[in-house]
Each structure stands twice: as structure tokens, then as C-alpha cells.
Protein backbone atom coordinates (compact mmCIF):
# COMPACT_ATOMS: atom_id res chain seq x y z
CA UNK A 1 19.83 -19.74 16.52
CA UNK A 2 22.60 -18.15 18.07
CA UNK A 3 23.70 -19.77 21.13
CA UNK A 4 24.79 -16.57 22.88
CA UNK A 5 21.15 -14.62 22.05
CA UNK A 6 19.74 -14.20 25.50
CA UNK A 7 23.14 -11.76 26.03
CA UNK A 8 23.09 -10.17 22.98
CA UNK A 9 19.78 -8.29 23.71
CA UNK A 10 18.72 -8.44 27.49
CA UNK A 11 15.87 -5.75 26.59
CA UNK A 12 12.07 -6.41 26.20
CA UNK A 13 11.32 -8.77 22.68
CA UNK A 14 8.98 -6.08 21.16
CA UNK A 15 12.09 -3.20 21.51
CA UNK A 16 14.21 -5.47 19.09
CA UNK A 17 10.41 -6.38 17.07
CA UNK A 18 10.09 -2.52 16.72
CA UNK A 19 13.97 -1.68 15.73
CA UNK A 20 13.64 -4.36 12.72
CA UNK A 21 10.14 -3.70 11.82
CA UNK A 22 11.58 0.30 11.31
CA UNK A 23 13.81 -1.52 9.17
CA UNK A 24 11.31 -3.50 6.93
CA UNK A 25 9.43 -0.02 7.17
CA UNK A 26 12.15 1.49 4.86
CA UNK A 27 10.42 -0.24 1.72
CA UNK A 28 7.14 0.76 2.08
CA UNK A 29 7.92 4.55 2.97
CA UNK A 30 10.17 4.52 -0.20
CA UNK A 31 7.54 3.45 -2.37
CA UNK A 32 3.94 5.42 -1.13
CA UNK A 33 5.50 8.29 0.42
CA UNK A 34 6.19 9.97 -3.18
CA UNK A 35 3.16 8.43 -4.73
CA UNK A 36 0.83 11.29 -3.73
CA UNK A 37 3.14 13.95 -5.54
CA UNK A 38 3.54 11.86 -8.73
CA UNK A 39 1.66 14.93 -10.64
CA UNK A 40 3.62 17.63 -9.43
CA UNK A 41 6.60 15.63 -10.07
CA UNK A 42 5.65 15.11 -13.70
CA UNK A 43 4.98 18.63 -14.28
CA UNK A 44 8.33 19.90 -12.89
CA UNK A 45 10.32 17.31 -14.67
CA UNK A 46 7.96 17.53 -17.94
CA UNK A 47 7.61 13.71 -17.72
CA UNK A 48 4.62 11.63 -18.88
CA UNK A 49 2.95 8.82 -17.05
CA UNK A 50 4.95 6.23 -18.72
CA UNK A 51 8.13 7.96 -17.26
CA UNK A 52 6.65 8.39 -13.86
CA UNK A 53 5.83 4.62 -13.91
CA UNK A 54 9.52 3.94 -13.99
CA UNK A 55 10.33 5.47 -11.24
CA UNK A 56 8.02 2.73 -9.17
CA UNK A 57 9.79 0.17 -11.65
CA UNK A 58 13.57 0.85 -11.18
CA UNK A 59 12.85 0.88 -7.96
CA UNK A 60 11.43 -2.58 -7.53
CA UNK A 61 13.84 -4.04 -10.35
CA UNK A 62 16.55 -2.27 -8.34
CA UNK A 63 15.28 -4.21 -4.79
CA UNK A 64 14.93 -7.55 -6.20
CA UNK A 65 17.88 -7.49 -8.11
CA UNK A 66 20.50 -6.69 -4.82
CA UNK A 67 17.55 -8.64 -2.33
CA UNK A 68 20.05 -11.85 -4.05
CA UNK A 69 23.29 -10.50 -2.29
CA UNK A 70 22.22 -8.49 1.12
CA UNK A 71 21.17 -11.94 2.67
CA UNK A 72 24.34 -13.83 1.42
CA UNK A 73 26.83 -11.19 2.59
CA UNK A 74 25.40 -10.91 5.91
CA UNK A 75 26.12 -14.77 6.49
CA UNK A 76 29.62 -13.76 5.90
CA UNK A 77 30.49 -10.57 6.97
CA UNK A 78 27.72 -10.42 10.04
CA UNK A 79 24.15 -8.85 10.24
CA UNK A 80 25.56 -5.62 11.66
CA UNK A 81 27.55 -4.37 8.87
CA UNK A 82 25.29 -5.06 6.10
CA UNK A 83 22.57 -3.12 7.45
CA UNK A 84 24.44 0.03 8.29
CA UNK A 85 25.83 0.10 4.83
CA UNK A 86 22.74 -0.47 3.49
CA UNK A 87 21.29 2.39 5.34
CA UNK A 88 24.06 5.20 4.60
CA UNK A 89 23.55 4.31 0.74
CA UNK A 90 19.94 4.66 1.05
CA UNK A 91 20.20 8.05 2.76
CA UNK A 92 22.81 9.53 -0.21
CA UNK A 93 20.43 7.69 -2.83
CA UNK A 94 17.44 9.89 -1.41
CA UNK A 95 19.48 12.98 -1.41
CA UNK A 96 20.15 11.91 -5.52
CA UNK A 97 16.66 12.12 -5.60
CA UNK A 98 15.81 15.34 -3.77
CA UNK A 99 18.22 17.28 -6.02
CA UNK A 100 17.28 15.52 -9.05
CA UNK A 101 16.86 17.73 -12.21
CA UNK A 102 15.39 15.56 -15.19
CA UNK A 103 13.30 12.58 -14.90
CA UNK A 104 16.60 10.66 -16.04
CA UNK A 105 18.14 11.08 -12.96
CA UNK A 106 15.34 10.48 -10.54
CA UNK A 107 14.64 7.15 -12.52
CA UNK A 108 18.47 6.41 -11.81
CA UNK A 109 18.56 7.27 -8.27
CA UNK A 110 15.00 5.76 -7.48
CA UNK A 111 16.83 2.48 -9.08
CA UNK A 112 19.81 3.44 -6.28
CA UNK A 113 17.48 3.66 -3.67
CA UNK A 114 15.76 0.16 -4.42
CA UNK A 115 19.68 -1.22 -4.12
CA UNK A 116 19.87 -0.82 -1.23
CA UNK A 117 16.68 -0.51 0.64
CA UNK A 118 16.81 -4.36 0.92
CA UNK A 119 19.62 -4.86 3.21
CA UNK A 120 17.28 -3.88 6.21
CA UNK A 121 13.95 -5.70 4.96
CA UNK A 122 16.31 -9.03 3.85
CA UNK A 123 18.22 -9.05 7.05
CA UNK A 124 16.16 -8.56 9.48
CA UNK A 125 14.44 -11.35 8.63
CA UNK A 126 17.62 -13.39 9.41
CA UNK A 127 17.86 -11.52 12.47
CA UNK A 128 14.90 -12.88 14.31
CA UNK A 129 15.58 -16.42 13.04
CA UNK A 130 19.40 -15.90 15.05
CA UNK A 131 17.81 -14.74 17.66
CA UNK A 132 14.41 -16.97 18.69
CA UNK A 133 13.38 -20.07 18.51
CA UNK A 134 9.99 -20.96 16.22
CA UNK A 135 7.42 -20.51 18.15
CA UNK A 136 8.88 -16.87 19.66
CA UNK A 137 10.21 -16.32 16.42
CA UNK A 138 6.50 -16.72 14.98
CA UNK A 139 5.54 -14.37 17.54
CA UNK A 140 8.17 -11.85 17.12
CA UNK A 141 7.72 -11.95 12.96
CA UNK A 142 3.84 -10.88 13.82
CA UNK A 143 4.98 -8.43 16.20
CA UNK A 144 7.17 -6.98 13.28
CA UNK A 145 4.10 -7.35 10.47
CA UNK A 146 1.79 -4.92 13.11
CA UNK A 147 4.60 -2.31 13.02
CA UNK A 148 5.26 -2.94 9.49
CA UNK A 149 1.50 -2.26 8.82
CA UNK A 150 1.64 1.20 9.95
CA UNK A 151 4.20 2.25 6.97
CA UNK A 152 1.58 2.17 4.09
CA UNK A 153 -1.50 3.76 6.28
CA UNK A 154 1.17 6.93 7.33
CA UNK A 155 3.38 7.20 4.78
CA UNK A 156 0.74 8.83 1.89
CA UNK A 157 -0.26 11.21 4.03
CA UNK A 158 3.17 12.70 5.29
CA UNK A 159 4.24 12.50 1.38
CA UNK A 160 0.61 14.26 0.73
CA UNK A 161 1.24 17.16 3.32
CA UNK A 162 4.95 17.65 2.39
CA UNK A 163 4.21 17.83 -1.73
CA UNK A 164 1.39 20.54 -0.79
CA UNK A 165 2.95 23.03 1.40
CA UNK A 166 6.55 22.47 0.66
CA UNK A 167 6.81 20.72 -2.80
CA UNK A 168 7.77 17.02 -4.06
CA UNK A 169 11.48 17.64 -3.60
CA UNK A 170 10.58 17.63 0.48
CA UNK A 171 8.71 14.31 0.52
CA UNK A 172 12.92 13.17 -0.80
CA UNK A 173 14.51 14.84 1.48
CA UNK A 174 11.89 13.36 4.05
CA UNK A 175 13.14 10.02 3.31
CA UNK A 176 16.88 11.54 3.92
CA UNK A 177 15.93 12.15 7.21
CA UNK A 178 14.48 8.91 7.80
CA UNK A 179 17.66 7.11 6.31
CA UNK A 180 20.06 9.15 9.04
CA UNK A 181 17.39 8.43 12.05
CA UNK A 182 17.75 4.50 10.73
CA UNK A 183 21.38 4.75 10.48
CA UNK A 184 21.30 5.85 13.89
CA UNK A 185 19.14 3.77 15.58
CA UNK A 186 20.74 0.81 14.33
CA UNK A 187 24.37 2.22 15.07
CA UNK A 188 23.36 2.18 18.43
CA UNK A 189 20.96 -0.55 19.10
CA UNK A 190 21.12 -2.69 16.88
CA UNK A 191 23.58 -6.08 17.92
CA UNK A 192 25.35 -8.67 15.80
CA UNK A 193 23.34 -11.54 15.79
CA UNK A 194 25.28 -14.05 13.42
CA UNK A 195 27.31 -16.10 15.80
CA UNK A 196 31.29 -16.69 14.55
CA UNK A 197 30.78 -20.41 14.00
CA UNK A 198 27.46 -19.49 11.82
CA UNK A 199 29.39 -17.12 9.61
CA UNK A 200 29.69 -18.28 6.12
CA UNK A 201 33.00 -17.68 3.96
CA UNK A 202 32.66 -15.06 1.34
CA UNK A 203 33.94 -16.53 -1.54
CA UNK A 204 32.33 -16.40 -5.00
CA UNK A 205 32.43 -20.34 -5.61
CA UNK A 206 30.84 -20.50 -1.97
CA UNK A 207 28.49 -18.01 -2.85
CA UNK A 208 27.66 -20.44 -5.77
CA UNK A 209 27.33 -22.97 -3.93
CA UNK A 210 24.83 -21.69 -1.83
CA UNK A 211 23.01 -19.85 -4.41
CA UNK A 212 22.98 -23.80 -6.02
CA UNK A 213 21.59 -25.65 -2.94
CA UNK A 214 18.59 -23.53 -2.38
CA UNK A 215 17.83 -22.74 -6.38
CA UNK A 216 17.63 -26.15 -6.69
CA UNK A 217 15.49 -27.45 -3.93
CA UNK A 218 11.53 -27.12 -5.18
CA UNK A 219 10.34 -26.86 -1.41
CA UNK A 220 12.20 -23.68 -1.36
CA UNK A 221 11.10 -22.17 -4.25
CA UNK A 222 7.53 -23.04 -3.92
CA UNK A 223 7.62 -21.61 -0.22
CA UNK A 224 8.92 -18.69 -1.81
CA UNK A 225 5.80 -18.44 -4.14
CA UNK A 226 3.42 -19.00 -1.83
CA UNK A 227 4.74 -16.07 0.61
CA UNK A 228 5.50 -14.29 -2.39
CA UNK A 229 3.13 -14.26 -5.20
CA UNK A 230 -0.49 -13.64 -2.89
CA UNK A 231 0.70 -10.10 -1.59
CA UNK A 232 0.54 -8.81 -5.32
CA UNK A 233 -3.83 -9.60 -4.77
CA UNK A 234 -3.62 -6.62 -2.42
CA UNK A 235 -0.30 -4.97 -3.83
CA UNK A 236 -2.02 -4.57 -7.11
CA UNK A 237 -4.95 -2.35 -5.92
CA UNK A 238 -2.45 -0.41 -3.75
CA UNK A 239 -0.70 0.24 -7.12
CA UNK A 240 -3.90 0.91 -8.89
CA UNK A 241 -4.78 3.48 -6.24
CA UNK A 242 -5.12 6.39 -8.05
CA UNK A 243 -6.66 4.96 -10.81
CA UNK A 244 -9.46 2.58 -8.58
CA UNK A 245 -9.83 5.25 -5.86
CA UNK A 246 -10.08 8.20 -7.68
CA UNK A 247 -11.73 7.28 -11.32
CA UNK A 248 -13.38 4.01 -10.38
CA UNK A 249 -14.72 4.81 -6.69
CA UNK A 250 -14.94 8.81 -7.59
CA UNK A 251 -12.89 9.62 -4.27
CA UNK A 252 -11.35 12.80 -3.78
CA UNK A 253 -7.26 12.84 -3.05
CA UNK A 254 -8.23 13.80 0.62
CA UNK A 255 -10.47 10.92 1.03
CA UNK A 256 -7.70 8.03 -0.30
CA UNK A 257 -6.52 6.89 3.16
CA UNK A 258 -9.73 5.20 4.00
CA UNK A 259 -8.25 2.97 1.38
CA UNK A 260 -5.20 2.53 3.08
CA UNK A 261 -6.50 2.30 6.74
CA UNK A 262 -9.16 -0.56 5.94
CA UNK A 263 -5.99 -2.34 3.89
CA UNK A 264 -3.48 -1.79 7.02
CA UNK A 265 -6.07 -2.42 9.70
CA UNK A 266 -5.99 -6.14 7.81
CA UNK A 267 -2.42 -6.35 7.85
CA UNK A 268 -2.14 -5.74 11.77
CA UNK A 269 -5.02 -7.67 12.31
CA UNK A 270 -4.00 -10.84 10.83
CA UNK A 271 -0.70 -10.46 12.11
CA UNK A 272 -1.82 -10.11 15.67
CA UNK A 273 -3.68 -13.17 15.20
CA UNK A 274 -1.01 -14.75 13.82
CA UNK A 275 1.17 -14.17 17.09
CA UNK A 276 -1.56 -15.43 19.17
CA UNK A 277 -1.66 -18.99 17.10
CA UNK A 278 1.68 -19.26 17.23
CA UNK A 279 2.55 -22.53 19.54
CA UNK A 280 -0.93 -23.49 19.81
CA UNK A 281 -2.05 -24.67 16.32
CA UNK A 282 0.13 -26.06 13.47
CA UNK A 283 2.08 -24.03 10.91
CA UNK A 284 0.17 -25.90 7.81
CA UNK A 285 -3.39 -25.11 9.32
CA UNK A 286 -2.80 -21.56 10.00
CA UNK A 287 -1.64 -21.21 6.67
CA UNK A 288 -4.64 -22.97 5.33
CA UNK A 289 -6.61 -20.64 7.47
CA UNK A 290 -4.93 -17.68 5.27
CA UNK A 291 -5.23 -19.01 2.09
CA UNK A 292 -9.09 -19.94 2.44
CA UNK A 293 -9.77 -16.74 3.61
CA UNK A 294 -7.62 -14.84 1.00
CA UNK A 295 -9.49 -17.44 -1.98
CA UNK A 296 -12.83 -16.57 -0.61
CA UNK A 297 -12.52 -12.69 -0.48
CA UNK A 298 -11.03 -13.20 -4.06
CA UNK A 299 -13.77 -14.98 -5.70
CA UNK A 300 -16.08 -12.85 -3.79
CA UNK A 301 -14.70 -8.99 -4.75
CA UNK A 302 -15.04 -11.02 -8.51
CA UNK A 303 -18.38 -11.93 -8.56
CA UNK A 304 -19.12 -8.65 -7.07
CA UNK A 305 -17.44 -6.54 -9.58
CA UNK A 306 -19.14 -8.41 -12.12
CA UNK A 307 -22.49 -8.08 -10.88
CA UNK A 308 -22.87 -4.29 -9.48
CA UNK A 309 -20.81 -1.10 -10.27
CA UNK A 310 -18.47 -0.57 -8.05
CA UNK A 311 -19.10 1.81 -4.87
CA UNK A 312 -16.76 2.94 -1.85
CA UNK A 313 -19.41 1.64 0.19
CA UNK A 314 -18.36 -1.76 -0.13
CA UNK A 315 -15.61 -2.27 -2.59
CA UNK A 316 -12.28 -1.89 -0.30
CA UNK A 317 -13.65 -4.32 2.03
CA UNK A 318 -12.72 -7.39 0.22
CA UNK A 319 -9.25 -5.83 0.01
CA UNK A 320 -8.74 -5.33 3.88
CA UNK A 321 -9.90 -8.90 4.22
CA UNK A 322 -7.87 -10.42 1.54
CA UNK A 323 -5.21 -8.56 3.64
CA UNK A 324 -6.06 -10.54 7.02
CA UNK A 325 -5.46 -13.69 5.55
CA UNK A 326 -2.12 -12.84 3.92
CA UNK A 327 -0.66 -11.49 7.42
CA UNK A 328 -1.88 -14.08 9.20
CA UNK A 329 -0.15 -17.10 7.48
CA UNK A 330 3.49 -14.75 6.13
CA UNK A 331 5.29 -15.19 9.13
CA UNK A 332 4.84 -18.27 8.78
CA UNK A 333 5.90 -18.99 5.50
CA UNK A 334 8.80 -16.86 6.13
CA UNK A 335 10.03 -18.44 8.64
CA UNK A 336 9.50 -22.04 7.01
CA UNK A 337 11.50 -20.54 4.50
CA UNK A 338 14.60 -19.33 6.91
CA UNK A 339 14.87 -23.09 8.40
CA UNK A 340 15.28 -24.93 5.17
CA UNK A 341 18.76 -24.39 5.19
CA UNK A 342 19.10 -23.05 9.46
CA UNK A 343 23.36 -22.40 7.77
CA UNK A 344 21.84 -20.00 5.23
CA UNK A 345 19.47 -18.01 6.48
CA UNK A 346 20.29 -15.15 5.54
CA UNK A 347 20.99 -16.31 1.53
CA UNK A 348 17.25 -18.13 1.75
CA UNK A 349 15.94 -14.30 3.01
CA UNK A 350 17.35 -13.05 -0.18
CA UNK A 351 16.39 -15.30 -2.39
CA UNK A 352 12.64 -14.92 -0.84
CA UNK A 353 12.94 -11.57 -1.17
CA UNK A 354 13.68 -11.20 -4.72
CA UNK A 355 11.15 -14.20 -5.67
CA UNK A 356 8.34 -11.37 -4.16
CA UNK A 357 9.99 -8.13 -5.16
CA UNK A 358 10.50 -9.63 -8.85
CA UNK A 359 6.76 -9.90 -8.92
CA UNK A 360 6.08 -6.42 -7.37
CA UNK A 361 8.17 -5.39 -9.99
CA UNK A 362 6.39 -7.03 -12.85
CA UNK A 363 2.70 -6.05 -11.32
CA UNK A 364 3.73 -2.65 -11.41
CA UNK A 365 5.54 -2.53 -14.17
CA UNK A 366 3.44 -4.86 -16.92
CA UNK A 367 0.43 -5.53 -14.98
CA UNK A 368 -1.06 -2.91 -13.04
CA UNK A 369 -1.08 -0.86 -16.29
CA UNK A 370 -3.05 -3.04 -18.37
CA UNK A 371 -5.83 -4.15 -15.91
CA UNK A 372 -6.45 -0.99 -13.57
CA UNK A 373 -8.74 0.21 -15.54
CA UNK A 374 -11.47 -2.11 -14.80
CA UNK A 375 -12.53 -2.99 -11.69
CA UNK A 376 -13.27 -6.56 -13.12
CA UNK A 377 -9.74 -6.64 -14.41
CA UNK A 378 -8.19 -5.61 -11.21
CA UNK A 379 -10.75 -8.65 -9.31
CA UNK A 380 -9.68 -11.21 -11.46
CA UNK A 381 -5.84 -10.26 -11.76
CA UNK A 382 -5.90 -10.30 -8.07
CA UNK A 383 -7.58 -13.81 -8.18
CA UNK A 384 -5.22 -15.07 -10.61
CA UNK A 385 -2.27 -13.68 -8.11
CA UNK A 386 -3.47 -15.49 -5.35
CA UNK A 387 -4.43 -18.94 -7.25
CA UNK A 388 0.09 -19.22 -7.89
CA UNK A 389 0.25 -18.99 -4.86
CA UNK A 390 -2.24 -21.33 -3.62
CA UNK A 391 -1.04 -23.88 -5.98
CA UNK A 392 2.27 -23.17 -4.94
CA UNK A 393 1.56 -24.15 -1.40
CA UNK A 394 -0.86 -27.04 -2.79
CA UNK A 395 1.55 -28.59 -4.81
CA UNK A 396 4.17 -28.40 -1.80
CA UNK A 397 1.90 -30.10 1.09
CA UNK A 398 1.23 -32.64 -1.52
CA UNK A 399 4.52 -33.51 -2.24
CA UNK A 400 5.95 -32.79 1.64
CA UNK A 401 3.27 -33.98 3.86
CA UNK A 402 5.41 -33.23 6.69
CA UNK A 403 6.42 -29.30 6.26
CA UNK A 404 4.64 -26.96 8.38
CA UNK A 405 3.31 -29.98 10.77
């Protein structure tokens, strides 16, 4: 924590939980802003389905792959910096796309745009660690997941009314707009948080180093699973949407947000009750809450998939449930994760980051394809999804008795 914090930022906690959950926001509005104009994008760039699914996959690919320098760099050269850079490439990278001519090119600059998205998401993780200690930290991480939750319930429907009055190339420049009002906000508000005597130098072999330390250490990467791997349960049907929504629950477009409101009303419910644990029961138990209630909504949307044909009436219920008990034990995972290694907190965001965006990537990519067209496929891939990351977090309480006590 950074000695100096209570200068730094002298205004109410939720103003600095609402500038870095806009940040974190970045990465959803990227991804389901455009999803609702993926048809009218196909037609105009004459691209097929496969094609269109690339554009989801270079962007995740993209993310993970630079989620393994933003953190590292910003224990060098400061919080600040990272994320304003991050921001001004994300806003040109949107403009690529807006202006984009052949699927080629939006592939390439949808790849651009998943560069760089990451430096907000990554670092302001890093930020509340520098800034709180655990229990407020805790708090403040919820605080962040509500806000956070908002992205995937809004952003469909402003992509939905900007492809239908004023075309898919609007929903990009959309995001353009977003990128300067981040760039911004941040310019003005946002401090540097990483104290001098924190900073880390930025050398490659120190870079190697660090990379080293925390590759190496199995409580770190089975942390990383277990905040990592269970969001793809939910993630997968989000992907699926289309498909599960509109073939498998025989919605029409303009009824698809129920989907996403039940899903997000989870999200910013378990979060708040996340915050309100926070200090008053133990890490480990409020992540066993999560898991138990994540495992029984799984087994339950199986067995109910298998047994009856499934019906909007009841089949996006398990979904917002399974999404309580995520949000209420990720913050704190994450922030388990961030005090490993309290001198690299930023390099153990990153490598968190890509651990989960490498499987985004491959659910989208490999998996989501191959199962979403059974709603018993989708039930047990989501089951499957959670059980890594239940034995992830088995595996490390059994070994670590003491982490998260």
C-alpha cells in the first residue's frame, strides 16, 4: 500500500471505485456493444460466421496476450502513464475499426483494440491494492464489480439502437467516443498511485525475473484458475447468446436483454454482498460460499436441461445465480492474488488477467462453437468450467491451509 494514499485522493472511496470500474468497463463495452450488429456487419463486409467469430477471437487473443506486460510496466514506469497510453491506443484502434473496409482489417484492428484495452482492466486492479488496505480494498473491489456489472446489461442495447438507425460503423465510432471521455477522465482524475520506493526497474532480465517468481509459485497459478476459469460458466452463455436466446429460447432480438439484466442483476448482487462480508467473515468461507452456490446452480441448470425442453420461463435463472456466486467470492480471489507478491502487484494483475482472458479466448473461439447448440451441451460445458476451478481452489486450501484465513 502506498504510504502517502490518504493524500493522493482526499475524495469520497466510491468516486475513485467509479473512475476504475469505467476503466474495467472498457472490456465489456468492446466486446457486446458490436455483438448486436454482427449481421449487418457480415453483410457489408461479405463475411461468413466463421469470419465474424474472429473478430470476438483476435480480440480476446489480442487482451490476454498484452494483459502479460500492462501490469509489469506499470510497476516500473507508474500506474498513471500506462493507463493513459493504453486509452489513446484504444481510441485510434476503434477509429481502425469504424473506417474498416474488408473483414481483414476489422479482424486486425479488433486484435488492436484487445492490445490495449487491458491496461485499464489490469491496472486498476493494482490501483486499489496501492491504495487500501484488505478489508477496504475488499470493499472497494465490490464497489468496482456493481459498476462493472452495468457494462454488459447497457452496452447491447446502445450497440442495438446505433446499428438500427445509424448503421454498425456508429456502434465503432461509439466506442471512439468512449475511449476520448476515458482518456479524459483519467487525465484529470486519475492519481499516481505506485509510490517511488514501490517502483520496479524496467529491465528485461528484471522483467524475467518477475515473470519467473510468480510462474513458478503453484498458489499463484491456482488462484489464478480459480478467479479465472468459473466466469467462462456464465461467459459461455453470454457468448452463446444469439444462438441460446434466439434459436433455443425462441426470443425475439428486442426481447435479449432480459438475458442480460437477470445475468447483471447477479453480478451486482453478489458483489454487494461481497462488500458487506468483507471484515466480518473470512476470505476462504466467502469463497466457499461462491463456489457452493455456483456448483449447485451448475448441476441444477444440467439436470434441468436434461429433463425438460428448455423455456425462457425458467432457463436464465440458473445463469443469474451462477452469476451471484462468482461476484461474490472474485474480489476476493483477486485480491489474494495481488498480495502474493505485495512488490508485484501489478505483474501478478497481468498474469491473472491473461490466465482468464486466455480462456475467454479459447471458449469463444473453440468452445462456444461446438456446444451452443444444445442446451445440454452449453449446461454441462458450463459445469465442466466451473469444476477447474473448484478444483483449482480445492487443491490450493488443501495444500495452504492458511490462505484466505
Amino acid at each position: 500500500m502506498n504510504p502517502d494514499a490518504h493524500h493522493i485522493w482526499q475524495a469520497p472511496r466510491w468516486a475513485l471505485a467509479v473512475l476504475l470500474a469505467m476503466l474495467g468497463m472498457l472490456g465489456p463495452f468492446s466486446i457486446d456493444t458490436y455483438i448486436p450488429a454482427f449481421s449487418g456487419i457480415a453483410a457489408s463486409l461479405n463475411a461468413t460466421p466463421v469470419q465474424m467469430q474472429q473478430t470476438l477471437s483476435a480480440y480476446l487473443f489480442g487482451f490476454a496476450f498484452m494483459s502479460l506486460f500492462h501490469g509489469a510496466l506499470s510497476d516500473s514506469v507508474g500506474r498513471r502513464p500506462v493507463v493513459l497510453w493504453g486509452l489513446a491506443a484504444f481510441t485510434l484502434a476503434s477509429m481502425g475499426c469504424a473506417l474498416s473496409q474488408s473483414i481483414g482489417q476489422l479482424v486486425f484492428f479488433r486484435a488492436v483494440q484487445g492490445l490495449t484495452t487491458g491496461a485499464g482492466i489490469v491496472v486498476s486492479r493494482a490501483v486499489v491494492r496501492d491504495m487500501f488496505p484488505p478489508a477496504q480494498a475488499q470493499k472497494v473491489m465490490s464497489q468496482i464489480t456493481i459498476y462493472f456489472g452495468v457494462a454488459p446489461a447497457v452496452a447491447p442495447m446502445i450497440g442495438g439502437v446505433l446499428f438500427a438507425h445509424l448503421g454498425w460503423h456508429s456502434v465503432f465510432w461509439f466506442l471512439t467516443g468512449v475511449g476520448v471521455f476515458l482518456w479524459l477522465a483519467n487525465y484529470r482524475l486519475l492519481p499516481e498511485t505506485l509510490h517511488l520506493s514501490h517502483r520496479q526497474p524496467l529491465k528485461i532480465s528484471n522483467l524475467m525475473q518477475g515473470y519467473w517468481q510468480l510462474g513458478r509459485d503453484p498458489r499463484f497459478l491456482l488462484l489464478a484458475l480459480a478467479s479465472g476459469v468459473p466466469f467462462n460458466g456464465m461467459f459461455l452463455y453470454v457468448l452463446s447468446a444469439p444462438v441460446f436466446l434466439g434459436e433455443h429460447l425462441a426470443l425475439p432480438p428486442t426481447q435479449f436483454f432480459w438475458f442480460f439484466v437477470l445475468t447483471i442483476s447477479g453480478i451486482m448482487s453478489g458483489a454487494w454482498v461481497s462488500g458487506r462480508m468483507a471484515g466480518r467473515i473470512s476470505p476462504k468461507r466467502q469463497i466457499k460460499y461462491g463456489f457452493l452456490i455456483m456448483l449447485c446452480m451448475a448441476i441444477i441448470n444440467l439436470g434441468a436441461n436434461m429433463l425438460f425442453t428448455a423455456q425462457a420461463v425458467w432457463a436464465m435463472f440458473p445463469i443469474s445465480i451462477f452469476a451471484f456466486g462468482w461476484a461474490m467470492m472474485v474480489p476476493v480471489v483477486t485480491l489474494l492474488v495481488l498480495d502474493l507478491h505485495p512488490d508485484r502487484r501489478g505483474m501478478a494483475s497481468s498474469l491473472q488477467a491473461f490466465v482468464g482472458s486466455s480462456a475467454n479466448g479459447l471458449v469463444a473461439g473453440v468452445i462456444a462453437p461446438l456446444v451452443m447448440h444444445s442446451t445440454v451441451g452449453l449446461a454441462a460445458t458450463s459445469l465442466a468450467l466451473l469444476s477447474i476451478g473448484l478444483g483449482a481452489w480445492v487443491q490450493l486450501r488443501r495444500r495452504w491451509a492458511s490462505i484466505g484465513a
